[in-house]
PDB file of N, CA and C in Angstrom:
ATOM      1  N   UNK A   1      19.494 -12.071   3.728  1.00  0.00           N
ATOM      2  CA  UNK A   1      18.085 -11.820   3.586  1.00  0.00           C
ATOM      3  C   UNK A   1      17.501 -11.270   4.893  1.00  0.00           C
ATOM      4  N   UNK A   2      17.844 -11.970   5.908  1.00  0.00           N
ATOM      5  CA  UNK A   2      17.479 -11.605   7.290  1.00  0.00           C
ATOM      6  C   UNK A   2      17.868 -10.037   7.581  1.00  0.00           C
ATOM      7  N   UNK A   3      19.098  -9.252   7.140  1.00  0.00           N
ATOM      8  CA  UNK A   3      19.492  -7.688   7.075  1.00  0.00           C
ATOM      9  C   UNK A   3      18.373  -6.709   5.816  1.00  0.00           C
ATOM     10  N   UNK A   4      18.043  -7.394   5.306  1.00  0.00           N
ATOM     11  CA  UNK A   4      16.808  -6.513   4.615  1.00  0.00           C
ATOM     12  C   UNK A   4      15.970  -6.967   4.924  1.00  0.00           C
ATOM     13  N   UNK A   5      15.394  -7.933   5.688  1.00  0.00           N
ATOM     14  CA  UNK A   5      14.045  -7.788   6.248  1.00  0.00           C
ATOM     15  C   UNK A   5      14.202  -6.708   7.534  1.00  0.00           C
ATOM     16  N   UNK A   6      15.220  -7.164   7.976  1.00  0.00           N
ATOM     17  CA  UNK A   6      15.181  -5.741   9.394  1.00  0.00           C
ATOM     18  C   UNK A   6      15.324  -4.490   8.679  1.00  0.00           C
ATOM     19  N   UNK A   7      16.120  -4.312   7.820  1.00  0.00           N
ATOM     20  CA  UNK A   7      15.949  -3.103   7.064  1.00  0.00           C
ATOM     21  C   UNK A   7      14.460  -2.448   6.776  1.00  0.00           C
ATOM     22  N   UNK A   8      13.956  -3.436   5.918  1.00  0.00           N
ATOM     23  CA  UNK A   8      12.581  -2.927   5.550  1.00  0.00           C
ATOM     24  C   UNK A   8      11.684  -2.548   7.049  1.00  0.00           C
ATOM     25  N   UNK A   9      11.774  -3.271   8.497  1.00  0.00           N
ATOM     26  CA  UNK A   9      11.113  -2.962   9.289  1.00  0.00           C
ATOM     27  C   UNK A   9      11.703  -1.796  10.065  1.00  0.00           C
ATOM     28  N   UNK A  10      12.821  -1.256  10.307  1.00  0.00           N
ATOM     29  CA  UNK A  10      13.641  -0.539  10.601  1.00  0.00           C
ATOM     30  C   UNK A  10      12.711   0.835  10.062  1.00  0.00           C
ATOM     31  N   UNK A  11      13.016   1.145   8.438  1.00  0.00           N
ATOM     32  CA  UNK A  11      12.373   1.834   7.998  1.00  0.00           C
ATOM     33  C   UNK A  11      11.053   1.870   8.098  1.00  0.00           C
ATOM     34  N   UNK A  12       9.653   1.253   7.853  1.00  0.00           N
ATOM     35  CA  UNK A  12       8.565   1.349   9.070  1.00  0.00           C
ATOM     36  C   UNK A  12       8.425   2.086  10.253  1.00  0.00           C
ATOM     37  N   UNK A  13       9.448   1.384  10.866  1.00  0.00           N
ATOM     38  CA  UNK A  13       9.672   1.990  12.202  1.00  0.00           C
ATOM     39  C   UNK A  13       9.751   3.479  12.151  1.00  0.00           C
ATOM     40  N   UNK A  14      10.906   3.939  11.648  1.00  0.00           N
ATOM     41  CA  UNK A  14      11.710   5.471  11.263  1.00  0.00           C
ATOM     42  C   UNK A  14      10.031   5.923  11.061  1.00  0.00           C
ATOM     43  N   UNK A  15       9.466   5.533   9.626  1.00  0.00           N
ATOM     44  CA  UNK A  15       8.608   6.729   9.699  1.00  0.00           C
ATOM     45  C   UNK A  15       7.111   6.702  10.491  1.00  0.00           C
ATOM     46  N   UNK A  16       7.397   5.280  11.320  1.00  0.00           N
ATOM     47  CA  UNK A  16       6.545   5.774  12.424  1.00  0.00           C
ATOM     48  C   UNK A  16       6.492   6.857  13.045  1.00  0.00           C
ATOM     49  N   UNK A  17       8.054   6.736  13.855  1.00  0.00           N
ATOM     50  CA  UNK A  17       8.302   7.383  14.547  1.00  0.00           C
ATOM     51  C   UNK A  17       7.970   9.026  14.219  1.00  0.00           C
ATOM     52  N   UNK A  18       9.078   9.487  12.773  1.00  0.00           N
ATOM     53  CA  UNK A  18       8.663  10.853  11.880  1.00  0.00           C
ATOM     54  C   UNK A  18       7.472  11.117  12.022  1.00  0.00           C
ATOM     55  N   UNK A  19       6.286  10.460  11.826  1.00  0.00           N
ATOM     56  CA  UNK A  19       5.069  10.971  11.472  1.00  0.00           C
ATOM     57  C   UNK A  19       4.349  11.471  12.861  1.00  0.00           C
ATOM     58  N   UNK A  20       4.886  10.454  13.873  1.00  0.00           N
ATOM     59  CA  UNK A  20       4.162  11.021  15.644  1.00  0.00           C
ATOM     60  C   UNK A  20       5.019  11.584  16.192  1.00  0.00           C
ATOM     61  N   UNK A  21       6.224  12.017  15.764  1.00  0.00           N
ATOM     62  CA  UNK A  21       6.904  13.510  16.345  1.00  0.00           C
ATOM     63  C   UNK A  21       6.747  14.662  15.719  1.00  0.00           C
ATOM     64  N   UNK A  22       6.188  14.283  14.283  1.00  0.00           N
ATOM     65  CA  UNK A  22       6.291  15.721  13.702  1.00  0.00           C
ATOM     66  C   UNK A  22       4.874  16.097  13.144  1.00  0.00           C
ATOM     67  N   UNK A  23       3.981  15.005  13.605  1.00  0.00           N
ATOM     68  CA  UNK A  23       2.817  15.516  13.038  1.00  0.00           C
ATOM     69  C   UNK A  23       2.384  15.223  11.790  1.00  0.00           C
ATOM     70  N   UNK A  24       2.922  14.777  10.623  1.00  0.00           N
ATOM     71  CA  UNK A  24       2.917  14.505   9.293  1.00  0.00           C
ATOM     72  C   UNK A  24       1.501  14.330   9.073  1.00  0.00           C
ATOM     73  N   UNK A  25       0.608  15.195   8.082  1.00  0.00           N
ATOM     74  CA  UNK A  25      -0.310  13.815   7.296  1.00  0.00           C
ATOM     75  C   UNK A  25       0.166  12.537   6.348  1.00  0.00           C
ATOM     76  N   UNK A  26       0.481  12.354   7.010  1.00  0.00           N
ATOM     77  CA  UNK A  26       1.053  10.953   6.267  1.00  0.00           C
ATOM     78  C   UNK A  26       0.720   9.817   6.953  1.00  0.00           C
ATOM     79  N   UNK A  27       0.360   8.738   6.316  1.00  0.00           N
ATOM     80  CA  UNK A  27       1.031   7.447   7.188  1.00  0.00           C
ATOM     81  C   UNK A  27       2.272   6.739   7.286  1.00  0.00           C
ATOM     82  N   UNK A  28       2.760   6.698   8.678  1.00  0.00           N
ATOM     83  CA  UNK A  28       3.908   5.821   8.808  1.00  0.00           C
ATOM     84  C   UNK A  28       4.719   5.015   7.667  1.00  0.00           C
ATOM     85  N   UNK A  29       3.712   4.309   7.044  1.00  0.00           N
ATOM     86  CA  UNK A  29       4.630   3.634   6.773  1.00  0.00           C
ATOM     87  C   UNK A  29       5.021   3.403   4.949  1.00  0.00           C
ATOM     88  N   UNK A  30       4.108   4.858   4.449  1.00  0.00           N
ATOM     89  CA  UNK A  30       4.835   5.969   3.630  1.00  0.00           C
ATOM     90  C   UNK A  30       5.719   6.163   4.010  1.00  0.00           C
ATOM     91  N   UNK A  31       5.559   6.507   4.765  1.00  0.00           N
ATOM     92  CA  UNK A  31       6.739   7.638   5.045  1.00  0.00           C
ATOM     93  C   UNK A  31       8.184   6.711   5.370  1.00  0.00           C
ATOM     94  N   UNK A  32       8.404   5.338   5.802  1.00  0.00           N
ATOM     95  CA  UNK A  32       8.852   4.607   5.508  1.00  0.00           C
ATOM     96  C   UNK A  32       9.633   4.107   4.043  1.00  0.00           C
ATOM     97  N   UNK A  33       8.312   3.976   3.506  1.00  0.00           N
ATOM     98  CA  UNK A  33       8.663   2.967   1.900  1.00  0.00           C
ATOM     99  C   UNK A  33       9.190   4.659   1.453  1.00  0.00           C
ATOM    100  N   UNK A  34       9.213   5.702   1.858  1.00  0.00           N
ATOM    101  CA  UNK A  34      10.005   6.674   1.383  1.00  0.00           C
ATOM    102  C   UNK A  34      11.658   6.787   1.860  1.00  0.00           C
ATOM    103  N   UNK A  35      12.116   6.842   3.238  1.00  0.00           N
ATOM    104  CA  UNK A  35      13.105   6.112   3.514  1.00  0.00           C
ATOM    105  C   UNK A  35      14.357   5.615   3.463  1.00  0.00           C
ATOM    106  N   UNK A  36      12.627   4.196   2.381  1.00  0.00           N
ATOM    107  CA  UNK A  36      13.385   3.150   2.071  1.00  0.00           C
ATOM    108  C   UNK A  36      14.038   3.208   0.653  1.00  0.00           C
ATOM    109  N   UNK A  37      12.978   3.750  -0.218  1.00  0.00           N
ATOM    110  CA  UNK A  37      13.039   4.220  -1.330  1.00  0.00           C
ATOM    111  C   UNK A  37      14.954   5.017  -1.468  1.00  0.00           C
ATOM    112  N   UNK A  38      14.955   6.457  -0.821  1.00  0.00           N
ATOM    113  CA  UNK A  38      15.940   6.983  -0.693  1.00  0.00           C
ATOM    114  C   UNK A  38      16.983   6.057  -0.759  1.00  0.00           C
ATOM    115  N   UNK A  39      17.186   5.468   0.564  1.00  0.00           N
ATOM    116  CA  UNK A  39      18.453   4.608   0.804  1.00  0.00           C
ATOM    117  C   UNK A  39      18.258   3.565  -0.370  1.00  0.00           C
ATOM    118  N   UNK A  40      17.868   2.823  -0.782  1.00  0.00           N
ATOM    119  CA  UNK A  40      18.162   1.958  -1.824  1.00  0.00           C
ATOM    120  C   UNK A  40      18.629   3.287  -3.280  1.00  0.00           C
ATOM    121  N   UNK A  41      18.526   4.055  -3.312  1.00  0.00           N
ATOM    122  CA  UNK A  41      18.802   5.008  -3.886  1.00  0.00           C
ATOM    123  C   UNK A  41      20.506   5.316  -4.092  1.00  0.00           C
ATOM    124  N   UNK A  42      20.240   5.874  -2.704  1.00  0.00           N
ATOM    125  CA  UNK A  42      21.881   6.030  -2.087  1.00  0.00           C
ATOM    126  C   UNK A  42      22.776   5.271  -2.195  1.00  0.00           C
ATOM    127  N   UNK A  43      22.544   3.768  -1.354  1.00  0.00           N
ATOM    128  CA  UNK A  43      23.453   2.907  -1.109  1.00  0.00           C
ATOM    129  C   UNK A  43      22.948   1.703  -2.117  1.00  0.00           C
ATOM    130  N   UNK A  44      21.960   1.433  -3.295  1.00  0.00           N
ATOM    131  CA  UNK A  44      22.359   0.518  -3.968  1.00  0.00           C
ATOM    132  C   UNK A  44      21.908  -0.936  -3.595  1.00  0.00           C
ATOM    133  N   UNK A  45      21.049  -1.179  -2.369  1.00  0.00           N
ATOM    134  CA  UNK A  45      20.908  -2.379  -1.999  1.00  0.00           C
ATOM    135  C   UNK A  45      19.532  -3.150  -2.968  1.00  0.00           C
ATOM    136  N   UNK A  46      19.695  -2.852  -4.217  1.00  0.00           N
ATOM    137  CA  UNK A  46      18.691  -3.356  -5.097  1.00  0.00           C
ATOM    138  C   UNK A  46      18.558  -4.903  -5.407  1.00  0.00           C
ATOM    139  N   UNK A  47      19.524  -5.194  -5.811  1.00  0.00           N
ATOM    140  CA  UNK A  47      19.766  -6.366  -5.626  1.00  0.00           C
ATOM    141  C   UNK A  47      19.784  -7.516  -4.463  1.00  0.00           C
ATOM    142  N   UNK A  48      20.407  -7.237  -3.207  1.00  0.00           N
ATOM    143  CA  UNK A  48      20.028  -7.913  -2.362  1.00  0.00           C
ATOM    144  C   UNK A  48      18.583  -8.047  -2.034  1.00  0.00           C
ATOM    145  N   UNK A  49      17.872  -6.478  -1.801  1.00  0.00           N
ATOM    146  CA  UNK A  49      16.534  -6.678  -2.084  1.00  0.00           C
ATOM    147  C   UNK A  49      15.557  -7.273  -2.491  1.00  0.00           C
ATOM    148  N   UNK A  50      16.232  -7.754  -3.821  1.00  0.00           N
ATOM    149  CA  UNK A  50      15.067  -8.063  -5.180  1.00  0.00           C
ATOM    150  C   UNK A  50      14.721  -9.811  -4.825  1.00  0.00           C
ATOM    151  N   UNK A  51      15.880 -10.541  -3.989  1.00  0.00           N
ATOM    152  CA  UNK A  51      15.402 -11.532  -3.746  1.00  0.00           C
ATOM    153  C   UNK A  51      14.640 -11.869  -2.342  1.00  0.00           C
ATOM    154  N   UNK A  52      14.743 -10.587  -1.394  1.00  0.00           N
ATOM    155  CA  UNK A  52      13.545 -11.029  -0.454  1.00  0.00           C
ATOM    156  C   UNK A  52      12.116 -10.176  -1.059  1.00  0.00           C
ATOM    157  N   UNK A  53      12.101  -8.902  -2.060  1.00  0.00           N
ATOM    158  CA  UNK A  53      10.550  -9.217  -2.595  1.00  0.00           C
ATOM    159  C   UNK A  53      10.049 -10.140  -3.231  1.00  0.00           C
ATOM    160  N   UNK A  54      10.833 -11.100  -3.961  1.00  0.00           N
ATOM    161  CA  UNK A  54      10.355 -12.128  -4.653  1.00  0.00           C
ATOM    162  C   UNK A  54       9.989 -13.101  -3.529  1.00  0.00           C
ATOM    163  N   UNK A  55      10.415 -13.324  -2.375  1.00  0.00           N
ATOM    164  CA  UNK A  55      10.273 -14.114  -1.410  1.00  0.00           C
ATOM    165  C   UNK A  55       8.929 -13.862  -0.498  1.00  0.00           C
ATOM    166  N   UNK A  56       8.640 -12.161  -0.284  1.00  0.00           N
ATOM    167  CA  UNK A  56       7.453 -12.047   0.042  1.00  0.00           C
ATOM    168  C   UNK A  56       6.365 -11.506  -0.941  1.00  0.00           C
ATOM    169  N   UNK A  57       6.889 -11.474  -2.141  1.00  0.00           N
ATOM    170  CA  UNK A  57       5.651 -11.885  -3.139  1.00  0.00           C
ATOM    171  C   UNK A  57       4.917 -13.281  -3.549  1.00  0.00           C
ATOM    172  N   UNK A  58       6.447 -13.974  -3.011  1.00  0.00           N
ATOM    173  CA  UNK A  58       5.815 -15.302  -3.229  1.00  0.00           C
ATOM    174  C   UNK A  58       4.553 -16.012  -2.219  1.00  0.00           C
ATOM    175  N   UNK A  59       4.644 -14.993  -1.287  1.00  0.00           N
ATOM    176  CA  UNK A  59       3.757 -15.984  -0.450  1.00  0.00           C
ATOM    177  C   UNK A  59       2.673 -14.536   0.405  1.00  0.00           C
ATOM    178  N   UNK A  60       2.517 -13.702  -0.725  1.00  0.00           N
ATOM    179  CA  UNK A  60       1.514 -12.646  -0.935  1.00  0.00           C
ATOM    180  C   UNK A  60       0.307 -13.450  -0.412  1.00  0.00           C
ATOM    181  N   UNK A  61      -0.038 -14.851  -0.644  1.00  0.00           N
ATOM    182  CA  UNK A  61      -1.542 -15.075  -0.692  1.00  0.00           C
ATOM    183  C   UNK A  61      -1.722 -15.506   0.870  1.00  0.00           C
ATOM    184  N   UNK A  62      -0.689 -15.612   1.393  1.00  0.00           N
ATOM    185  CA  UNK A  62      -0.573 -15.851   3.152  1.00  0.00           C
ATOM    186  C   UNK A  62      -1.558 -14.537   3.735  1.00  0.00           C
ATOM    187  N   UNK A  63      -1.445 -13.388   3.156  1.00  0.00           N
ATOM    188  CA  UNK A  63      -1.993 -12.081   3.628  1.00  0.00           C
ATOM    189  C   UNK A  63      -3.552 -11.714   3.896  1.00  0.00           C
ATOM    190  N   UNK A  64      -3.904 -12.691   2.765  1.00  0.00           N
ATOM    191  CA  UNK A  64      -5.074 -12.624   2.372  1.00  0.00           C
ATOM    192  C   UNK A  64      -6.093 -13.682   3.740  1.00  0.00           C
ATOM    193  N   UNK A  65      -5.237 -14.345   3.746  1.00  0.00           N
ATOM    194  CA  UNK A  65      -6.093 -15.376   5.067  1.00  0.00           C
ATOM    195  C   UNK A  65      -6.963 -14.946   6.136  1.00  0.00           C
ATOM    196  N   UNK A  66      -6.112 -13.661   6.913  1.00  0.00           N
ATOM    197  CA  UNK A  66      -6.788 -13.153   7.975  1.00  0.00           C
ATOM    198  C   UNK A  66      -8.347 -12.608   7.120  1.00  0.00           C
ATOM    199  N   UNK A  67      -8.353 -11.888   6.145  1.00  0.00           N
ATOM    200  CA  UNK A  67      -9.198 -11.043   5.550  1.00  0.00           C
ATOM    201  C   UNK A  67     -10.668 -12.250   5.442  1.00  0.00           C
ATOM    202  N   UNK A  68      -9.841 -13.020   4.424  1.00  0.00           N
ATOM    203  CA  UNK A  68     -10.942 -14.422   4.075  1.00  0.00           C
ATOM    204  C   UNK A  68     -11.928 -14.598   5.767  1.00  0.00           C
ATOM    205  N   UNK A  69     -11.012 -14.623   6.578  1.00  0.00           N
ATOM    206  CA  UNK A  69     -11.221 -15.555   8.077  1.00  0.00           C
ATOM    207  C   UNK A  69     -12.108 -14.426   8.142  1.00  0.00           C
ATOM    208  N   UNK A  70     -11.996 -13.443   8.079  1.00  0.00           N
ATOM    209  CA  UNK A  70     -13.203 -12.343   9.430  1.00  0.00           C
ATOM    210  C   UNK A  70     -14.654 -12.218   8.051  1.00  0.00           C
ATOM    211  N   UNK A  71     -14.677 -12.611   6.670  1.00  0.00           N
ATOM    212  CA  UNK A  71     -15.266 -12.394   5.956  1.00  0.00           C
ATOM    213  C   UNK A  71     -16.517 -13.382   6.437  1.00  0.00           C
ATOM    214  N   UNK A  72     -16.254 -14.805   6.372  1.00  0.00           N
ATOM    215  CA  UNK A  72     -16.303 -16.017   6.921  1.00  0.00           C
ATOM    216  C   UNK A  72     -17.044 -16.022   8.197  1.00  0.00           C
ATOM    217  N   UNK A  73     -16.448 -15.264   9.407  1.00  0.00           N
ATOM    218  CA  UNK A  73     -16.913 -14.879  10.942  1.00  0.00           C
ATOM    219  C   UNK A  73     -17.871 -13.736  11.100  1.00  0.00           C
ATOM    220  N   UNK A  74     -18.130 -13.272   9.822  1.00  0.00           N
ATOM    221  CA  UNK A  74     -19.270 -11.907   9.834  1.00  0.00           C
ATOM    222  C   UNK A  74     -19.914 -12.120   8.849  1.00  0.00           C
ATOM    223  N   UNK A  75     -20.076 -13.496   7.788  1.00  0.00           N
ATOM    224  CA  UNK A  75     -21.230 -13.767   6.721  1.00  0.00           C
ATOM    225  C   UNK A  75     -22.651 -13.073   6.794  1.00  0.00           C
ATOM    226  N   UNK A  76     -23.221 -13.495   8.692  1.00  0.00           N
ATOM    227  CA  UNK A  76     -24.100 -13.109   8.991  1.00  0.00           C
ATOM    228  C   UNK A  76     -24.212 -11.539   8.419  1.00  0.00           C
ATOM    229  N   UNK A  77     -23.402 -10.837   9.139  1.00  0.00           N
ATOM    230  CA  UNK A  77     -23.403  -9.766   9.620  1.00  0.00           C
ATOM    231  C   UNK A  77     -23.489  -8.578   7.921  1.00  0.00           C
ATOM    232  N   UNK A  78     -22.653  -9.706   6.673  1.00  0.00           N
ATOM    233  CA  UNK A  78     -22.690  -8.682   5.500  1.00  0.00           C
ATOM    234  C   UNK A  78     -23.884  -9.149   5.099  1.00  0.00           C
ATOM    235  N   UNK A  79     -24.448 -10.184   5.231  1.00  0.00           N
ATOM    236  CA  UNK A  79     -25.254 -11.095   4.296  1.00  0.00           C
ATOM    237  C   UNK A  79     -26.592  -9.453   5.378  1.00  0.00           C
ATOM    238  N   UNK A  80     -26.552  -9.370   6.096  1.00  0.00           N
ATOM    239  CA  UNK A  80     -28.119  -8.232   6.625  1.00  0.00           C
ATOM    240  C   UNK A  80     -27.704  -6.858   5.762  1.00  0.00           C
ATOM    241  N   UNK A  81     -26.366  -6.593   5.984  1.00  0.00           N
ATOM    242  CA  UNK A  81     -26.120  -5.098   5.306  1.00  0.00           C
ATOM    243  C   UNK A  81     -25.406  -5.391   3.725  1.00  0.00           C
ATOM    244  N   UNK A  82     -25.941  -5.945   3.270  1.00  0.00           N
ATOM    245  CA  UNK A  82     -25.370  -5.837   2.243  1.00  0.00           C
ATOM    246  C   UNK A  82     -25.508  -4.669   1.187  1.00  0.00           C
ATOM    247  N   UNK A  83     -26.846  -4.608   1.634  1.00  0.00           N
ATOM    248  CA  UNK A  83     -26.688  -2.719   0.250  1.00  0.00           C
ATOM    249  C   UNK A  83     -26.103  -1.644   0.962  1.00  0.00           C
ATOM    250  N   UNK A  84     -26.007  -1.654   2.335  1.00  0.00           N
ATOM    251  CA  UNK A  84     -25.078  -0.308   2.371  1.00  0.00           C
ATOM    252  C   UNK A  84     -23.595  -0.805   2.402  1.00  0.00           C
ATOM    253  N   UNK A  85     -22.944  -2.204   2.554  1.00  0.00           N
ATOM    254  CA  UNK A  85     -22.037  -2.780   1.880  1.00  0.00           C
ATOM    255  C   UNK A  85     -21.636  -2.140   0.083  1.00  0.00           C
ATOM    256  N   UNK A  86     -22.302  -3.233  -0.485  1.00  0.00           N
ATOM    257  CA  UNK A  86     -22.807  -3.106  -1.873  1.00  0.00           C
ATOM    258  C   UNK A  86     -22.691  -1.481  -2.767  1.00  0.00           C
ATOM    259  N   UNK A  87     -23.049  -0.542  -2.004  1.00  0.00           N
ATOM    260  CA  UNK A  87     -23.306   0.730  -2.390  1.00  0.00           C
ATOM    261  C   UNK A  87     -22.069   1.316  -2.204  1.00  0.00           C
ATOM    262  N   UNK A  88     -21.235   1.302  -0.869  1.00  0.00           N
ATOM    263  CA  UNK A  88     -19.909   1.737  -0.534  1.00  0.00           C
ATOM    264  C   UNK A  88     -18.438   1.252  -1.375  1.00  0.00           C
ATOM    265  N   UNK A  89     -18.687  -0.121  -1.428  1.00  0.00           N
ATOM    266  CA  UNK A  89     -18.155  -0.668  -2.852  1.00  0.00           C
ATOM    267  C   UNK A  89     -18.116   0.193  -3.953  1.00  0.00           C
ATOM    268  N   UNK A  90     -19.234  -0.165  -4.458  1.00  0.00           N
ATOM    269  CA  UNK A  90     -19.190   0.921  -6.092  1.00  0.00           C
ATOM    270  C   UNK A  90     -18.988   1.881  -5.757  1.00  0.00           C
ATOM    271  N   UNK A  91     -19.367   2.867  -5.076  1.00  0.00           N
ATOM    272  CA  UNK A  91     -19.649   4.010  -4.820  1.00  0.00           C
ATOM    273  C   UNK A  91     -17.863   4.432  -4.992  1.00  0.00           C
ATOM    274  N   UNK A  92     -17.303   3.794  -4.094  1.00  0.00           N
ATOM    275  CA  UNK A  92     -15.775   3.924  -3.885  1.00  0.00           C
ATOM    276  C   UNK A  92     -14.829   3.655  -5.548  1.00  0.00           C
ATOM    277  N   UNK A  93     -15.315   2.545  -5.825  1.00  0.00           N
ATOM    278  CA  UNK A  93     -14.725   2.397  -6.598  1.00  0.00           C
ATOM    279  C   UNK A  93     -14.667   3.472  -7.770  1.00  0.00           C
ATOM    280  N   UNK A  94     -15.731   3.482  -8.045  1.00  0.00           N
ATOM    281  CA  UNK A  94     -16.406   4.766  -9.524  1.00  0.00           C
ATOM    282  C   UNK A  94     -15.515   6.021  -8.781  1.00  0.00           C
ATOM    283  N   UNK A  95     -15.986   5.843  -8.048  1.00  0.00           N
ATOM    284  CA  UNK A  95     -14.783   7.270  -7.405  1.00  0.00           C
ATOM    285  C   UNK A  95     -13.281   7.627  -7.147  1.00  0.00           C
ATOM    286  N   UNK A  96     -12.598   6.426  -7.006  1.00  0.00           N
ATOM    287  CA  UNK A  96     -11.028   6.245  -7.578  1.00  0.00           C
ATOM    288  C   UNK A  96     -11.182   6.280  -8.853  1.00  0.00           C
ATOM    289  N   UNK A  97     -11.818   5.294  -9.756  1.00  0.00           N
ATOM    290  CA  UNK A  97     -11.699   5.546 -11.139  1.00  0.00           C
ATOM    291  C   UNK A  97     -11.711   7.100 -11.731  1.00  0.00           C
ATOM    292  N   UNK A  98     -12.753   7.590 -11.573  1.00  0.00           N
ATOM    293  CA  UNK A  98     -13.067   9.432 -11.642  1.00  0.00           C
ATOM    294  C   UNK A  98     -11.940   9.834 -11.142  1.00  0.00           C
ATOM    295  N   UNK A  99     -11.396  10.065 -10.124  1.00  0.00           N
ATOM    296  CA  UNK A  99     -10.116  10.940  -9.466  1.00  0.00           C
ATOM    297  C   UNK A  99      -8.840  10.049 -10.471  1.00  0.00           C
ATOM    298  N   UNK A 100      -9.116   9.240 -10.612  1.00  0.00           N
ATOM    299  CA  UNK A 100      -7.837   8.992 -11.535  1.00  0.00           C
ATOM    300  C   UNK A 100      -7.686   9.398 -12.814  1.00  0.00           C
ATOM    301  N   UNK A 101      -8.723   9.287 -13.275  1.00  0.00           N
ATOM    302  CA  UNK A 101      -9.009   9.892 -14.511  1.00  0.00           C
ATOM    303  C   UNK A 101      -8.692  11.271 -14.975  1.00  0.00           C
ATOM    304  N   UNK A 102      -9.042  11.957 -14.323  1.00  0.00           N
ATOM    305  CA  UNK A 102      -8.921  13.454 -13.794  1.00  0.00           C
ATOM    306  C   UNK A 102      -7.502  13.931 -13.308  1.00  0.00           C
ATOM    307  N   UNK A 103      -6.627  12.799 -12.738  1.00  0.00           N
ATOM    308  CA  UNK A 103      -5.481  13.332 -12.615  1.00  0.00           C
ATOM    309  C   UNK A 103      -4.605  13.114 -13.958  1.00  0.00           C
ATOM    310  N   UNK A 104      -4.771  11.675 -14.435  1.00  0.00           N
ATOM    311  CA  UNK A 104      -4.087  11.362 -15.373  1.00  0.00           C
ATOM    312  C   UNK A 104      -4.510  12.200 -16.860  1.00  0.00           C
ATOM    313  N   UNK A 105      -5.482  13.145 -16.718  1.00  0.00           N
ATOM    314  CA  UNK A 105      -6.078  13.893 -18.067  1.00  0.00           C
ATOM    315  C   UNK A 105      -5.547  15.273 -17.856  1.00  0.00           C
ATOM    316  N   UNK A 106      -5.214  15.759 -16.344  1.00  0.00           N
ATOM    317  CA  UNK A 106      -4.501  16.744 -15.982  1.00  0.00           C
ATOM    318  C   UNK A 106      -3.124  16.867 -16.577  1.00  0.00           C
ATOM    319  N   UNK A 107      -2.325  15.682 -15.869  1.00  0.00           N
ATOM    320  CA  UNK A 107      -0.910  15.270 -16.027  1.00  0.00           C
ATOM    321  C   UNK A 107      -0.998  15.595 -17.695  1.00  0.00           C
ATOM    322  N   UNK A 108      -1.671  14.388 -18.141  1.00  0.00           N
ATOM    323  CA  UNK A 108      -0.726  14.533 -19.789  1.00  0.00           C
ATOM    324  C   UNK A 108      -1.732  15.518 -20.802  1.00  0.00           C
ATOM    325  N   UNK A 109      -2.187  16.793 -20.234  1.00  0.00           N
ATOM    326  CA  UNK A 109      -2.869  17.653 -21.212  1.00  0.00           C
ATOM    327  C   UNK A 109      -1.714  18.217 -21.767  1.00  0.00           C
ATOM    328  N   UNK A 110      -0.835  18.328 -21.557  1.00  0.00           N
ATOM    329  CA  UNK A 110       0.418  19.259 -22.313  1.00  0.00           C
ATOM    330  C   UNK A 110       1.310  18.039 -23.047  1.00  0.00           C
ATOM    331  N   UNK A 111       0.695  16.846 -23.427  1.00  0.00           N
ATOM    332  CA  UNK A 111       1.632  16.384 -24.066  1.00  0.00           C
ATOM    333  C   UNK A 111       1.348  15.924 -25.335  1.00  0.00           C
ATOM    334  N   UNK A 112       1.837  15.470 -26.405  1.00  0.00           N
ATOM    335  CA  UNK A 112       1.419  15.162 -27.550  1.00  0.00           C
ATOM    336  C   UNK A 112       1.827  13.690 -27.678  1.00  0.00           C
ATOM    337  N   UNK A 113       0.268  13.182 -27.729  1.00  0.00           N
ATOM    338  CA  UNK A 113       0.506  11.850 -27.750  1.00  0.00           C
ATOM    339  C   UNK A 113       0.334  11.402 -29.620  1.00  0.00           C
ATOM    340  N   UNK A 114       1.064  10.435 -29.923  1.00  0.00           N
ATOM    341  CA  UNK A 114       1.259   9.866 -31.376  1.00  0.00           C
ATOM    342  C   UNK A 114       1.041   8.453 -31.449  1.00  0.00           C
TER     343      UNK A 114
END
């Protein structure tokens, strides 16, 4: 388990590195989970894999802590801005929804759905 966790950071790393030598619009660590993607491709390490994502899915809600904590340490601070909070929210959201929409009506216009 310990060789695919360095794996997975390894790759991170790699497309750190790729993206600030070569300029990429990308982020790092795309460009990574791409990689990583490949080589599990190549060499098959799916399985060993599958039991350290279950291991850091399992404890997914560890992630969330820092987020909770600064939410908590700036109450003040959303509780004054909350409508230009509030507004950036929806605003964002309605707007992934729309761009998704739009891609996924793109994608399957040529297909015949039954």
């Amino acid at each position: 388990m310990l060789f695919n966790l360095c794996l997975i950071l390894l790759c991170q790393l790699a497309g750190e590195a790729i993206v600030a030598a070569s300029g990429l619009p990308l982020p790092g660590p795309v460009c990574g989970m791409i990689l990583l993607f490949a080589g599990l491709l190549i060499w098959g390490l799916g399985t060993e894999m599958a039991a350290l994502a279950d291991g850091l899915l399992g404890n997914l809600a560890l992630l969330f802590v820092p987020a909770g904590v600064g939410v908590m340490l700036h109450a003040g601070l959303i509780g004054r801005d909350w409508l230009p909070i509030s507004v950036s929210l929806i605003g964002s959201t309605v707007l992934t929804i729309a761009v998704t929409a739009l891609i996924m009506a793109r994608l399957g216009a040529g297909r015949d759905v039954e």
